[in-house]
C-alpha atoms as a PDB file:
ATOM      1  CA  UNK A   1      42.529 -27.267 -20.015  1.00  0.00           C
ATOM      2  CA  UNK A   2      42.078 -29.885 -17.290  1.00  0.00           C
ATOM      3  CA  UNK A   3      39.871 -27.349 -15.322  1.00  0.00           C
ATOM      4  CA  UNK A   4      37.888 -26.467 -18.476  1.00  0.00           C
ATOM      5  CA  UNK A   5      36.982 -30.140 -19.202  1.00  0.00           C
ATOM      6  CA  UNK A   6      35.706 -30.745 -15.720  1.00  0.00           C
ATOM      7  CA  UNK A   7      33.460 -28.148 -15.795  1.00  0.00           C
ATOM      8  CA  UNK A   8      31.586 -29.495 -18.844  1.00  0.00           C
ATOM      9  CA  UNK A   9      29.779 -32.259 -17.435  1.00  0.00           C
ATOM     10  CA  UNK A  10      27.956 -29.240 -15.383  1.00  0.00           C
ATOM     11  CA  UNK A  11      27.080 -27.090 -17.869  1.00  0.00           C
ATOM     12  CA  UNK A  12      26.097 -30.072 -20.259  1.00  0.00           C
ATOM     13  CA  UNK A  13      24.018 -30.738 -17.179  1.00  0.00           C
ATOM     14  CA  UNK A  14      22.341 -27.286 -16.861  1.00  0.00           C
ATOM     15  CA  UNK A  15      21.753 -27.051 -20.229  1.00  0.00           C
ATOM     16  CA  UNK A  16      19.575 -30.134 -20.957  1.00  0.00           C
ATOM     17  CA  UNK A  17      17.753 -29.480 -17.688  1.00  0.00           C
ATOM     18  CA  UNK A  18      15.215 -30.863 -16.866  1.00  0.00           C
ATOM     19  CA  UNK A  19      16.576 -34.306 -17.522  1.00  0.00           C
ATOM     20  CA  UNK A  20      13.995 -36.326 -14.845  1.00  0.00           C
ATOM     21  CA  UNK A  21      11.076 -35.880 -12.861  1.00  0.00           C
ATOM     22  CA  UNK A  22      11.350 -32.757 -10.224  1.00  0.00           C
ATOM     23  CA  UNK A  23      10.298 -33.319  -6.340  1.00  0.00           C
ATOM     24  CA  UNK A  24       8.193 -30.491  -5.105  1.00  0.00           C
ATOM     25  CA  UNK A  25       8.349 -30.737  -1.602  1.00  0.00           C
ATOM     26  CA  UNK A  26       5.219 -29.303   0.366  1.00  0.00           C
ATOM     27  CA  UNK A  27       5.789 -29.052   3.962  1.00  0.00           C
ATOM     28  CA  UNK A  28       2.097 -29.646   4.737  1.00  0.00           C
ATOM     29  CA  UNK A  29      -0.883 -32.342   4.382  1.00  0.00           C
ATOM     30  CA  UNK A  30      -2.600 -32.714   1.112  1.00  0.00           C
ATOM     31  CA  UNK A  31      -5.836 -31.156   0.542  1.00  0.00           C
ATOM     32  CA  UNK A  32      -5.406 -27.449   2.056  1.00  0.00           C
ATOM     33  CA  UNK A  33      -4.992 -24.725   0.004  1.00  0.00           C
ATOM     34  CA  UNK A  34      -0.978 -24.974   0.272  1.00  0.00           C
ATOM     35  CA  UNK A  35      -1.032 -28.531  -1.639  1.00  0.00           C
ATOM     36  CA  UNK A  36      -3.569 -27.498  -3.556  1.00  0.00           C
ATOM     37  CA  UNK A  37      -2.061 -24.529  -5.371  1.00  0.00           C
ATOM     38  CA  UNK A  38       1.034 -26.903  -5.261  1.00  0.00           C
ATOM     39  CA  UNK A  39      -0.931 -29.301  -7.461  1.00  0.00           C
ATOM     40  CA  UNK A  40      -2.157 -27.083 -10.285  1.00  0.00           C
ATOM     41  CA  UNK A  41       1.591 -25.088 -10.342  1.00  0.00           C
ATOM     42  CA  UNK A  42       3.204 -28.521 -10.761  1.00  0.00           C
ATOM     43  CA  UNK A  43       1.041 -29.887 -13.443  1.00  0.00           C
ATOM     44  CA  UNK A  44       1.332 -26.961 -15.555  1.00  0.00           C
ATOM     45  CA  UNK A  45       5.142 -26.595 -14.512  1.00  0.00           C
ATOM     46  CA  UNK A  46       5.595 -30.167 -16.539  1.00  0.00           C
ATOM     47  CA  UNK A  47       3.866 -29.498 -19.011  1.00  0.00           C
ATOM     48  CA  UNK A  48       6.400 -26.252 -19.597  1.00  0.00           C
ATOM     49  CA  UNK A  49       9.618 -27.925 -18.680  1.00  0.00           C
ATOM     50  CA  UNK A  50       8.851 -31.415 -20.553  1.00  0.00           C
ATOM     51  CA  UNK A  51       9.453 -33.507 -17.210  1.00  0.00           C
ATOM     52  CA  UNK A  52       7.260 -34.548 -14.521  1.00  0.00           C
ATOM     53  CA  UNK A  53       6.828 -32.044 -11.351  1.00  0.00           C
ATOM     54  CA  UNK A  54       5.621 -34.486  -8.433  1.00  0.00           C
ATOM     55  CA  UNK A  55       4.281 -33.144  -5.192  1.00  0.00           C
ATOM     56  CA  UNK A  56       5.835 -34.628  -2.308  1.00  0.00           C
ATOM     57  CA  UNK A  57       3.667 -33.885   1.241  1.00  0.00           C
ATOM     58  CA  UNK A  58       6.160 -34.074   3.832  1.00  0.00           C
ATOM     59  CA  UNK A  59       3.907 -32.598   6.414  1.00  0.00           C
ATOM     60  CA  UNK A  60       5.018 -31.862  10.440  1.00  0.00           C
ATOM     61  CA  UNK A  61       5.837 -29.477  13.224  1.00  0.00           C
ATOM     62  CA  UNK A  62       4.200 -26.315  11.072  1.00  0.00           C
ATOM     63  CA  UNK A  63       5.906 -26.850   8.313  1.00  0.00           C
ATOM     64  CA  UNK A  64       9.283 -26.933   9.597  1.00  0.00           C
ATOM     65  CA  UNK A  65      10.005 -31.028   8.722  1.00  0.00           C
ATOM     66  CA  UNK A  66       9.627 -30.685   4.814  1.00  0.00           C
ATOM     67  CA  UNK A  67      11.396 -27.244   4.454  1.00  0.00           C
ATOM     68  CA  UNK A  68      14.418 -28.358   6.604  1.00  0.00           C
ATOM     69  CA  UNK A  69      14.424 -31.665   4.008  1.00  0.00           C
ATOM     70  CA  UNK A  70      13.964 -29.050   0.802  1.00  0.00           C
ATOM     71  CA  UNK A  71      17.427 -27.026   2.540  1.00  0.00           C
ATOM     72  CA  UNK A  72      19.320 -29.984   2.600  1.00  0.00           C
ATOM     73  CA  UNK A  73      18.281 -31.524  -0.841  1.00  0.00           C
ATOM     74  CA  UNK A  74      21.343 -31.961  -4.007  1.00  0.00           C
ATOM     75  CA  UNK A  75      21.405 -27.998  -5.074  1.00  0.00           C
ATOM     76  CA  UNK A  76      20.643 -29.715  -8.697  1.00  0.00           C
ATOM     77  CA  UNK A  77      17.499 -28.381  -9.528  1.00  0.00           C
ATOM     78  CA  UNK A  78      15.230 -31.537  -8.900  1.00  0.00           C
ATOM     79  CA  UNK A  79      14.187 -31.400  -5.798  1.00  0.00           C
ATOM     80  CA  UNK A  80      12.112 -27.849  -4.830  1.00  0.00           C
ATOM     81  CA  UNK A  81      10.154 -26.290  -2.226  1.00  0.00           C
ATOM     82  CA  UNK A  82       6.666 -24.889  -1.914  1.00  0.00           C
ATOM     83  CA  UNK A  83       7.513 -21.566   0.369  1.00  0.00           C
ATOM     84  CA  UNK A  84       4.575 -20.229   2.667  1.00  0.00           C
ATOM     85  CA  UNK A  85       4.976 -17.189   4.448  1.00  0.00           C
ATOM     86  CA  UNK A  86       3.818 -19.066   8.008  1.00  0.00           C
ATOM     87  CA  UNK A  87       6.611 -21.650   7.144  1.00  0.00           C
ATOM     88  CA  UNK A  88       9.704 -18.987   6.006  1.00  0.00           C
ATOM     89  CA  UNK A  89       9.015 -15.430   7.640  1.00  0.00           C
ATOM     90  CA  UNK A  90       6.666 -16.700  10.719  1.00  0.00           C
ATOM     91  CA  UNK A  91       8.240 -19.626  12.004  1.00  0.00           C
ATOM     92  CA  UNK A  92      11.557 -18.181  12.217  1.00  0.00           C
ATOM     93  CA  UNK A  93      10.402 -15.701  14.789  1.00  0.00           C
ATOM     94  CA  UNK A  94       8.250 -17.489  16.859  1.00  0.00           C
ATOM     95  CA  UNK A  95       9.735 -20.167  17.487  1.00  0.00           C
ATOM     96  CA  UNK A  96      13.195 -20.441  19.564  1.00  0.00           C
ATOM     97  CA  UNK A  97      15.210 -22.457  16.952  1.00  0.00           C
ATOM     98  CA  UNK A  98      13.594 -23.404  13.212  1.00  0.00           C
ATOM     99  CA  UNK A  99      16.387 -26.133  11.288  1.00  0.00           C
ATOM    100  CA  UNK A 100      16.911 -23.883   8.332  1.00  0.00           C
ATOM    101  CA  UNK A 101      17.810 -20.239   7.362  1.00  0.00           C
ATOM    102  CA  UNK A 102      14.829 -18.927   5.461  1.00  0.00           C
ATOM    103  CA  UNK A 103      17.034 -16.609   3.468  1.00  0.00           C
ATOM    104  CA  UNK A 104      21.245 -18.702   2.972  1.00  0.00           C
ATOM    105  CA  UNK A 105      19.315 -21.741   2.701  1.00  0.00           C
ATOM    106  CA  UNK A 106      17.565 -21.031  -0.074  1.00  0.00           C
ATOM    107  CA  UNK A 107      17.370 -19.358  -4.018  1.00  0.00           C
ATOM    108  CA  UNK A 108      14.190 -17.902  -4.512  1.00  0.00           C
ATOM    109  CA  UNK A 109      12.230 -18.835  -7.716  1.00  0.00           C
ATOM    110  CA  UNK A 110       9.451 -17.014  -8.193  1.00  0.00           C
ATOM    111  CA  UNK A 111       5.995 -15.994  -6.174  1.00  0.00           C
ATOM    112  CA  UNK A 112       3.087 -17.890  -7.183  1.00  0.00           C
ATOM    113  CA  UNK A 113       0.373 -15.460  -5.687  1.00  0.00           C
ATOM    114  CA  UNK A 114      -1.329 -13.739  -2.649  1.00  0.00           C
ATOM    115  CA  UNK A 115      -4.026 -15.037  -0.454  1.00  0.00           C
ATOM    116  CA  UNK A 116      -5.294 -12.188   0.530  1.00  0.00           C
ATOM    117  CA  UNK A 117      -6.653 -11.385   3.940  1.00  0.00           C
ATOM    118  CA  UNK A 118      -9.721  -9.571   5.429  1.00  0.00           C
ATOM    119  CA  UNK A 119     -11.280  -8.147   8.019  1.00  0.00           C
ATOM    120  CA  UNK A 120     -14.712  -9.912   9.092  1.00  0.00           C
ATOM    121  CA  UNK A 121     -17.273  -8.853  11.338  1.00  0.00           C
ATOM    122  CA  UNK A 122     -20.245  -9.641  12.387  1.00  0.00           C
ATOM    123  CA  UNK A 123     -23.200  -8.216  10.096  1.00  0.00           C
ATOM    124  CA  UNK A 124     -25.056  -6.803  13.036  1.00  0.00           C
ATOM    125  CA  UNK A 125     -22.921  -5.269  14.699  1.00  0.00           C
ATOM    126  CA  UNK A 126     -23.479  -2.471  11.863  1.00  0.00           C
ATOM    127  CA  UNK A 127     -19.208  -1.850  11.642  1.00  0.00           C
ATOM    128  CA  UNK A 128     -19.394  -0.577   7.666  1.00  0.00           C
ATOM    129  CA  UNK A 129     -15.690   1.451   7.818  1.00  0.00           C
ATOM    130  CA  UNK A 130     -12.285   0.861   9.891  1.00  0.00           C
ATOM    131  CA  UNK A 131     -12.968   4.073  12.206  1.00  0.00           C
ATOM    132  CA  UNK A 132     -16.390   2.605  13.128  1.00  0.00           C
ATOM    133  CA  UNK A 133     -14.784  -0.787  13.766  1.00  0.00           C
ATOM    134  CA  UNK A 134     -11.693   1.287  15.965  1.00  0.00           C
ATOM    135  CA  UNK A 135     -14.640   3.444  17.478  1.00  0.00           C
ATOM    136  CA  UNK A 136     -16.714   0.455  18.736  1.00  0.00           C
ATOM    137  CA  UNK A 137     -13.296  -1.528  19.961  1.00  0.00           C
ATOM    138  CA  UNK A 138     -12.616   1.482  22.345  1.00  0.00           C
ATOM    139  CA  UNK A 139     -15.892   1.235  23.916  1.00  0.00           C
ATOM    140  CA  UNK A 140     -15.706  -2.918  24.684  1.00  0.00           C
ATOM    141  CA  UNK A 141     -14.307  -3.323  28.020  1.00  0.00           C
ATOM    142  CA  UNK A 142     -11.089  -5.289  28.068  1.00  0.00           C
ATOM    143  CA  UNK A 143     -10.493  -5.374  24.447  1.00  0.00           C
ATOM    144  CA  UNK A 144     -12.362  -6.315  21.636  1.00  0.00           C
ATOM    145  CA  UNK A 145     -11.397  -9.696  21.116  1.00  0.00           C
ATOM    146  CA  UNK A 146     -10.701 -11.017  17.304  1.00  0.00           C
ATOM    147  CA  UNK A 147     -10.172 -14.253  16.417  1.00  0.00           C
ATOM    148  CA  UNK A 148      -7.309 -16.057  14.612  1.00  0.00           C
ATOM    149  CA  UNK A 149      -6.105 -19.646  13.143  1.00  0.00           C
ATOM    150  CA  UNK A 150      -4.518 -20.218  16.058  1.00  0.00           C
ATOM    151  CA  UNK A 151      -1.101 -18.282  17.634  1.00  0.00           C
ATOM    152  CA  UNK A 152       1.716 -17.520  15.653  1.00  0.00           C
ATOM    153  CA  UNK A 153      -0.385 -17.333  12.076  1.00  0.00           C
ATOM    154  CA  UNK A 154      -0.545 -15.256   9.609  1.00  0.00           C
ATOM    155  CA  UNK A 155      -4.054 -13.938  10.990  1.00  0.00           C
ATOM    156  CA  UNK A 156      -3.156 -13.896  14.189  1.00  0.00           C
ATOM    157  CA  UNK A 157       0.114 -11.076  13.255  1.00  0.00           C
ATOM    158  CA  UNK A 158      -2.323  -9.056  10.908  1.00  0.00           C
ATOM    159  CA  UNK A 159      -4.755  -8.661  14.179  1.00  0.00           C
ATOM    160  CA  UNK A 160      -1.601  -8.066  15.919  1.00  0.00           C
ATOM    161  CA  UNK A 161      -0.248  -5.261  13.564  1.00  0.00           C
ATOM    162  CA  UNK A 162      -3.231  -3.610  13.346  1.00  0.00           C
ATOM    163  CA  UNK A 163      -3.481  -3.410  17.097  1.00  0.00           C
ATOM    164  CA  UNK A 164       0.225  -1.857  17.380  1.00  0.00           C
ATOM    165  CA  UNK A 165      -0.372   0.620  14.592  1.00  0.00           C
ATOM    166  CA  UNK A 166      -3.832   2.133  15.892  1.00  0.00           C
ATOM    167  CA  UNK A 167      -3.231   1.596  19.648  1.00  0.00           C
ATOM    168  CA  UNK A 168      -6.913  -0.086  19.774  1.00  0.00           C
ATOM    169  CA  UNK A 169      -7.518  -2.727  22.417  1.00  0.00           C
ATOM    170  CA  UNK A 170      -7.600  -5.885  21.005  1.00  0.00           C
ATOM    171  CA  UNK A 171      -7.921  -9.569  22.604  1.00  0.00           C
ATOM    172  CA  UNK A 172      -6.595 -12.469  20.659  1.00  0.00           C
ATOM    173  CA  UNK A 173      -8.676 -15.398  20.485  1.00  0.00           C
ATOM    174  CA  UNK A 174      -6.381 -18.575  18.748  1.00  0.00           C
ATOM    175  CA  UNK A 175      -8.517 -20.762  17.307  1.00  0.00           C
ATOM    176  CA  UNK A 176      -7.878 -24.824  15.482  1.00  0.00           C
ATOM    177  CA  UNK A 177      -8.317 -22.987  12.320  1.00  0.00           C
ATOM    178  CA  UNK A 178      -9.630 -19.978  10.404  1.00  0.00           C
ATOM    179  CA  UNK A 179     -13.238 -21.566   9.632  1.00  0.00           C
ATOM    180  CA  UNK A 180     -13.646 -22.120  13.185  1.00  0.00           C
ATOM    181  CA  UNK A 181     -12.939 -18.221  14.042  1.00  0.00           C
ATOM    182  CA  UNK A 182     -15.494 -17.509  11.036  1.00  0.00           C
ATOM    183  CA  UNK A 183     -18.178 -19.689  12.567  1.00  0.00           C
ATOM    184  CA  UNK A 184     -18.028 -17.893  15.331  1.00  0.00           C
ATOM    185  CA  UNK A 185     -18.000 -14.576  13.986  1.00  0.00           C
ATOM    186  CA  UNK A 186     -20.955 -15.563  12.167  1.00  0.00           C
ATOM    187  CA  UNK A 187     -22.748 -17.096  14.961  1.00  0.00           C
ATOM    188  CA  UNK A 188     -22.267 -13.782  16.819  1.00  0.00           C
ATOM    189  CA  UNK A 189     -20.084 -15.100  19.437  1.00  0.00           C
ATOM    190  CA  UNK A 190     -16.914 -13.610  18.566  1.00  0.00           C
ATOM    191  CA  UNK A 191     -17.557  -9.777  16.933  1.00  0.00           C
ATOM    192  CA  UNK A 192     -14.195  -9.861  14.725  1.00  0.00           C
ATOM    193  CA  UNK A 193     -11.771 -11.988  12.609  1.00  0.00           C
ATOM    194  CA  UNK A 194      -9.305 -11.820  10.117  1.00  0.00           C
ATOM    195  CA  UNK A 195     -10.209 -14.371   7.894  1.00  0.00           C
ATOM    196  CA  UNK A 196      -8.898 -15.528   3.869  1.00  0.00           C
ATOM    197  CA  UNK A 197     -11.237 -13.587   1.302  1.00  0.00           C
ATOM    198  CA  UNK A 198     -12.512 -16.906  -0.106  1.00  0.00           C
ATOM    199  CA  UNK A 199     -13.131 -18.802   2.905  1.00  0.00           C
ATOM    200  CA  UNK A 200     -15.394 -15.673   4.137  1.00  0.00           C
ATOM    201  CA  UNK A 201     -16.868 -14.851   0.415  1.00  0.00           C
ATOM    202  CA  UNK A 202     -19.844 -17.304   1.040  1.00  0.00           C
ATOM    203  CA  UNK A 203     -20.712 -15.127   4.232  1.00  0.00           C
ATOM    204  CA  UNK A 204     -20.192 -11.970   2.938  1.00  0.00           C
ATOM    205  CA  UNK A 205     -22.289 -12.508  -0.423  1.00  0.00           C
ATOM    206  CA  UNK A 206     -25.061 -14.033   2.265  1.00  0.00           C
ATOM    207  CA  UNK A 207     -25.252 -10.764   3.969  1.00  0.00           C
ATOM    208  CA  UNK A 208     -23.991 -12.335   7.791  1.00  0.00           C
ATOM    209  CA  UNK A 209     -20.530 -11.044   7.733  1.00  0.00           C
ATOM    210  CA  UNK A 210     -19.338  -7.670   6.681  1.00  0.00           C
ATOM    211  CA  UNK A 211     -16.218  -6.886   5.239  1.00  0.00           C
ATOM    212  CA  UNK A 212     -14.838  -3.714   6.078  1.00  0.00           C
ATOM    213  CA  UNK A 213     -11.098  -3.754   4.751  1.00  0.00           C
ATOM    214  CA  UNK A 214      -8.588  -5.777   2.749  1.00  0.00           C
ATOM    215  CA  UNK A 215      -4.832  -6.583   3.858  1.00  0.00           C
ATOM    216  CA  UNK A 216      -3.425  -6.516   0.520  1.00  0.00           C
ATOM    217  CA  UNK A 217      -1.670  -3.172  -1.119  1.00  0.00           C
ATOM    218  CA  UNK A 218      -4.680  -3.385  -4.145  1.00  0.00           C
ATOM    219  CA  UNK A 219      -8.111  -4.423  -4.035  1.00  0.00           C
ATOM    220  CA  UNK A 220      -8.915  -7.721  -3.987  1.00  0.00           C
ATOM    221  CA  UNK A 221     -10.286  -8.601  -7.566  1.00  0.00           C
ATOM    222  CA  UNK A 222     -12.920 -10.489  -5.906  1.00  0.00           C
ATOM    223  CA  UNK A 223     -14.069  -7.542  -3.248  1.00  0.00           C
ATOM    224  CA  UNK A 224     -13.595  -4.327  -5.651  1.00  0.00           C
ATOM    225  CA  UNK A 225     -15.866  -2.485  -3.290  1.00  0.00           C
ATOM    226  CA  UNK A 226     -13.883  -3.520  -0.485  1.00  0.00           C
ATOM    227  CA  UNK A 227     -10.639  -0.730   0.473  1.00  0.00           C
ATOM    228  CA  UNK A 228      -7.207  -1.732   1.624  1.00  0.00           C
ATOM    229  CA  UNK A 229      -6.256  -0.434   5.302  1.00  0.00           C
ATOM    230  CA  UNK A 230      -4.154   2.011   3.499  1.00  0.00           C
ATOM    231  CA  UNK A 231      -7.399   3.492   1.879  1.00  0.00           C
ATOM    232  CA  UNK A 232      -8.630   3.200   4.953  1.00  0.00           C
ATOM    233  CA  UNK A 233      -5.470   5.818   6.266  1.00  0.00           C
ATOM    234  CA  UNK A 234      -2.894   2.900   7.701  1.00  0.00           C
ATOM    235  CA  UNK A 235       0.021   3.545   5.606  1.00  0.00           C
ATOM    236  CA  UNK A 236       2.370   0.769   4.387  1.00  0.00           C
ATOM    237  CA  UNK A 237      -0.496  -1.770   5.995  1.00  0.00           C
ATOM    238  CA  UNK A 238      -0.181  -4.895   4.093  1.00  0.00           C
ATOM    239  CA  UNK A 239       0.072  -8.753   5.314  1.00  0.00           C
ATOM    240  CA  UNK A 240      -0.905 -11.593   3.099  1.00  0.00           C
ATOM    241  CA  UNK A 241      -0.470 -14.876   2.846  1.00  0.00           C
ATOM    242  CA  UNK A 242       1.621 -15.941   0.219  1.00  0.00           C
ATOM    243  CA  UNK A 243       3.265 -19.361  -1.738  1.00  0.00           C
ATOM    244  CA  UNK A 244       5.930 -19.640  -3.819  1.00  0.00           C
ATOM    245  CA  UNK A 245       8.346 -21.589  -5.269  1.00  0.00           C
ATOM    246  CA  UNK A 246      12.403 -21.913  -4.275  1.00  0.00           C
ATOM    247  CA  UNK A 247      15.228 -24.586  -4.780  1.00  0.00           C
ATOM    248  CA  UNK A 248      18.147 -25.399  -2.326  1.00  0.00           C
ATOM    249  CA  UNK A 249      20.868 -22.770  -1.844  1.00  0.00           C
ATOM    250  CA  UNK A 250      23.775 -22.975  -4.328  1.00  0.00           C
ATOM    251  CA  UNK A 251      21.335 -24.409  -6.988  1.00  0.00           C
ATOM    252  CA  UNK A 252      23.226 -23.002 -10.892  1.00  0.00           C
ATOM    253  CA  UNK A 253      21.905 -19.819 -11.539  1.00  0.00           C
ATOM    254  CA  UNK A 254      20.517 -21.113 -15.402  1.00  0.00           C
ATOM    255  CA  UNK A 255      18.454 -23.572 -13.674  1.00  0.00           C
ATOM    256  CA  UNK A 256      17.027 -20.926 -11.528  1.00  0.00           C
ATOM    257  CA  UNK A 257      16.212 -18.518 -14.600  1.00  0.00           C
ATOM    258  CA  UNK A 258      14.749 -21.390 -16.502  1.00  0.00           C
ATOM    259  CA  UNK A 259      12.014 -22.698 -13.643  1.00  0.00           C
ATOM    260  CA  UNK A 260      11.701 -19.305 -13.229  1.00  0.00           C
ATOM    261  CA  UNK A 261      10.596 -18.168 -16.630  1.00  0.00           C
ATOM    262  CA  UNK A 262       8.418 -21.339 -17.033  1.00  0.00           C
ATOM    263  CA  UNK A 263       6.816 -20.318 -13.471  1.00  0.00           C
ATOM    264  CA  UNK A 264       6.133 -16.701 -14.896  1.00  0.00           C
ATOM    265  CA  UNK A 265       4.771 -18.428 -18.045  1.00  0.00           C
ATOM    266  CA  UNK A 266       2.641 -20.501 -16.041  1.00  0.00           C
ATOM    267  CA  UNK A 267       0.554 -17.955 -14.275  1.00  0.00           C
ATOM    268  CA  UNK A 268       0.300 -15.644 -16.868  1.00  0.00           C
ATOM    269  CA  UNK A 269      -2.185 -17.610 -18.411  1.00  0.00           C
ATOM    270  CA  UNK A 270      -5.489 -16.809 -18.111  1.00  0.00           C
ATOM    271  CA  UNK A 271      -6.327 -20.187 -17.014  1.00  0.00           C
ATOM    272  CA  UNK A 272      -4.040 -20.339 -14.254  1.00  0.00           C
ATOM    273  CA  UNK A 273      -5.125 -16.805 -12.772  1.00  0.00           C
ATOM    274  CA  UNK A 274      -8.388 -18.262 -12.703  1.00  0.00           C
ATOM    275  CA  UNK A 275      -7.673 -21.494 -11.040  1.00  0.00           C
ATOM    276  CA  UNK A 276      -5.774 -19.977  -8.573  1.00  0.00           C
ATOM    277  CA  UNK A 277      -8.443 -17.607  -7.861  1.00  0.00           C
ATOM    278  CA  UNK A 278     -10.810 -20.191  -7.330  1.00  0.00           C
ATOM    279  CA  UNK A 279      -8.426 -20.791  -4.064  1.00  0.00           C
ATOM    280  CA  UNK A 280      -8.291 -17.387  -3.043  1.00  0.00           C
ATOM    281  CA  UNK A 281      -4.961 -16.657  -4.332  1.00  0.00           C
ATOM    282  CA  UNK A 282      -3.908 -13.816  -6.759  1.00  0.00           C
ATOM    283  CA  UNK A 283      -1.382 -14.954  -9.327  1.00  0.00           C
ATOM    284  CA  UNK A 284       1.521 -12.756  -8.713  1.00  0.00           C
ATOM    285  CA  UNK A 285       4.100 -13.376 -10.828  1.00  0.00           C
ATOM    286  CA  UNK A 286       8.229 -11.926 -10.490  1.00  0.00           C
ATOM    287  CA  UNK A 287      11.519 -12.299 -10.615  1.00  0.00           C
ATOM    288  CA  UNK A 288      13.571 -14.416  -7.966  1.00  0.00           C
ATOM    289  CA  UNK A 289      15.094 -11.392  -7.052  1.00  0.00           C
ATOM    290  CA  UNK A 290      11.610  -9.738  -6.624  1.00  0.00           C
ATOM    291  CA  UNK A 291      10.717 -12.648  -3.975  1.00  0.00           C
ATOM    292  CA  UNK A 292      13.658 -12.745  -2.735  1.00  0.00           C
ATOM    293  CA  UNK A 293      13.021  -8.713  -1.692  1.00  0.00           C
ATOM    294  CA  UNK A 294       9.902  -9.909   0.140  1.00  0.00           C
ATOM    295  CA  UNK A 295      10.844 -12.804   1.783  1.00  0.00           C
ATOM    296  CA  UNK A 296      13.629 -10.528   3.860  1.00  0.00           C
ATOM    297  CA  UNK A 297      11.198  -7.681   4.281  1.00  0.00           C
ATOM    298  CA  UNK A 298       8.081  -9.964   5.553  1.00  0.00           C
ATOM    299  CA  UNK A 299      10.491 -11.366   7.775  1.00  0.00           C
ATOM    300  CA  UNK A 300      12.053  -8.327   9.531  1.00  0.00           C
ATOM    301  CA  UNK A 301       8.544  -6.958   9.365  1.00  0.00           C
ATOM    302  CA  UNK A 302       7.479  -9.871  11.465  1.00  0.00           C
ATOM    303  CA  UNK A 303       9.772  -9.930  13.359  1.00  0.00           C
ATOM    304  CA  UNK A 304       9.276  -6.372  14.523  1.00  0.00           C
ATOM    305  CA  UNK A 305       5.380  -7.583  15.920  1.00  0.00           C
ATOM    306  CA  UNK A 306       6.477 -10.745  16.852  1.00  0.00           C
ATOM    307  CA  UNK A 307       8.951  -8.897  19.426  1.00  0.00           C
ATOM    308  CA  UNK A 308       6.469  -6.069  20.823  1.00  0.00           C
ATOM    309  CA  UNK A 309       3.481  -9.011  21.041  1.00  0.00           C
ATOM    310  CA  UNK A 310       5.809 -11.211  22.942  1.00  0.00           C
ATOM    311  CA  UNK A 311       4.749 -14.590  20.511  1.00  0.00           C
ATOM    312  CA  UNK A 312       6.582 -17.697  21.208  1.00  0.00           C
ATOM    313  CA  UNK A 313       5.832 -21.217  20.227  1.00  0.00           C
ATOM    314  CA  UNK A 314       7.550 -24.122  21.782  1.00  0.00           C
END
C-alpha cells in the first residue's frame, strides 16, 4: 500500500503534463537553420501541449556544450533537446571524447524533417549525370577537389562516401561554411560541392550551377527532375541532414508518447510542411522508435567513413 501511494505523485505528475513552460535546448547560435526550425516546432508545440516551449541557444564547441547540458537535465519532461545529425552521429566519431552518449543518454521523440543534400557543379563544366561527373573526376590530375562546410560535416562525409563507394579521386576542400564552398563553385574556382538544396536553389533556378543528384532516398519535392544517387545506380546512398526532437534518458514513457504525438500533429499540417520547406527541410514525421532506428544506423554508418577517411577533430 505504502509503495502504491508513493508512486502517485508520479503518475499524477505524468498525467497533467505539461504543467509549465518546456526548455528546448538548441546547441547552436540563433539564426541558422537549426534555431530556426527550432523556433517554428516550438511555437506550434505550445500551442498543442497548452504550455510554453522556449528555445534556449546554448551554443559551443559544435554543438557538444548544449547537448551535454540537455543529457544531464531532470528526466521530467521539461527540459528537451533539438538533435542534429552533426551534433549526435558526427561528433561522436570525429572527435576523441564527446560528454554524452548519443544513444543511453537520450529517448528519442520524434524526427522533425530532412535537409536534404545535393550535388553542385559548376554550370559550365557541362556535368548533366553522375557518370559524366565520375568520368570527368578520373581525368583531373590529383583528384577532383569538392568542397565542404568545413571537416567533419555532414557535406564533407557525403563527398567522402561517395568517394569510397565509386573509388573516384576526390580532394576535400573544408571551407567556413557551405555558402562559401557554393560561391566558389559558382565563381568557377572550385568545380564541385555538396551543398543544402535551398541554399543552392537560387543558383540552380539562375542557370550557374547544375544539379546532378540528390542525397536523399526520394526526390526532393523541390528538385522533382533531380534523381537520388540510387537512381543514379549507388545503392543504399543516402546522407541528409536531419533535426529532431529528444528528452533526457529515463524521461516516463507517457510523457514521451504525448510530445510525441503532438510533434507528429505538428508537422502534419500543411502549414508546417510548408514552413519547414521554406528552410530546406522535409517534414518527416515518426515514431520515437522510428528515430531512434536512425540515429544508431547514421551513426555506425558514419562511423564506418569516418574510420577509412581517417577524420579527427581535436
Amino acid at each position: 500500500m505504502a509503495l502504491a501511494a508513493c508512486g502517485l505523485p508520479a503518475a499524477h505528475a505524468q498525467s497533467d503534463y505539461p504543467s509549465k513552460p518546456i526548455r528546448l535546448i538548441v546547441p547552436f547560435a540563433t539564426a541558422g537553420v537549426t534555431d530556426t526550425s527550432a523556433r517554428i516546432v516550438a511555437e506550434k508545440l505550445s500551442q498543442e501541449l497548452g504550455q510554453q516551449v522556449v528555445v534556449d541557444n546554448k551554443p559551443g564547441a559544435a554543438g557538444n556544450i548544449g547537448t551535454q547540458m540537455a543529457a544531464r537535465a531532470e528526466p521530467d519532461g521539461y527540459t528537451l533537446l533539438l538533435g542534429y545529425d552533426g551534433t549526435l552521429v558526427i561528433n561522436p566519431n570525429v572527435y576523441a571524447k564527446v560528454p554524452f552518449d548519443p544513444v543511453k543518454d537520450f529517448a528519442p521523440i520524434g524526427k522533425i524533417g530532412d535537409a536534404i543534400l545535393l550535388v553542385a557543379t559548376n554550370a559550365k563544366l557541362g556535368l548533366n549525370t553522375m557518370a559524366e561527373l565520375q568520368n570527368y573526376a578520373k581525368t583531373v590530375p590529383g583528384g577532383m577537389s569538392y568542397g565542404s562546410a568545413g571537416a567533419g560535416s555532414t557535406t564533407h562525409l557525403a563527398g567522402e562516401m561517395l568517394h569510397q563507394r565509386t573509388g573516384i579521386p576526390m580532394t576535400h576542400v573544408p571551407y567556413k561554411g557551405g555558402g562559401q564552398a557554393l560561391a566558389d563553385v559558382v565563381g568557377g574556382t572550385l568545380p564541385v560541392t555538396f551543398a543544402a538544396v535551398t541554399g543552392a536553389m537560387p543558383f540552380v533556378k539562375g542557370g550557374q550551377v547544375k544539379a546532378v543528384a540528390v542525397t536523399s532516398r526520394q526526390r526532393a519535392p523541390s528538385l522533382p527532375d533531380v534523381p537520388t544517387f540510387i537512381e543514379a545506380g549507388l545503392k543504399d546512398f543516402e546522407i541528409n541532414s536531419w533535426v529532431g526532437l529528444l528528452a533526457p534518458a529515463r524521461t516516463p514513457e507517457p510523457v514521451i508518447r504525448k510530445l510525441s504525438a503532438a510533434l507528429q500533429k505538428v508537422l502534419n499540417a500543411p502549414e508546417m510542411r510548408d514552413r519547414l520547406a521554406s528552410l530546406g527541410i522535409v517534414a518527416m514525421p515518426g515514431t520515437p522508435e522510428a528515430y531512434g532506428r536512425e540515429i544508431v544506423r547514421d551513426l555506425e554508418k558514419n562511423k564506418a567513413i569516418v574510420k577509412t577517411a581517417d577524420i579527427k577533430l581535436d
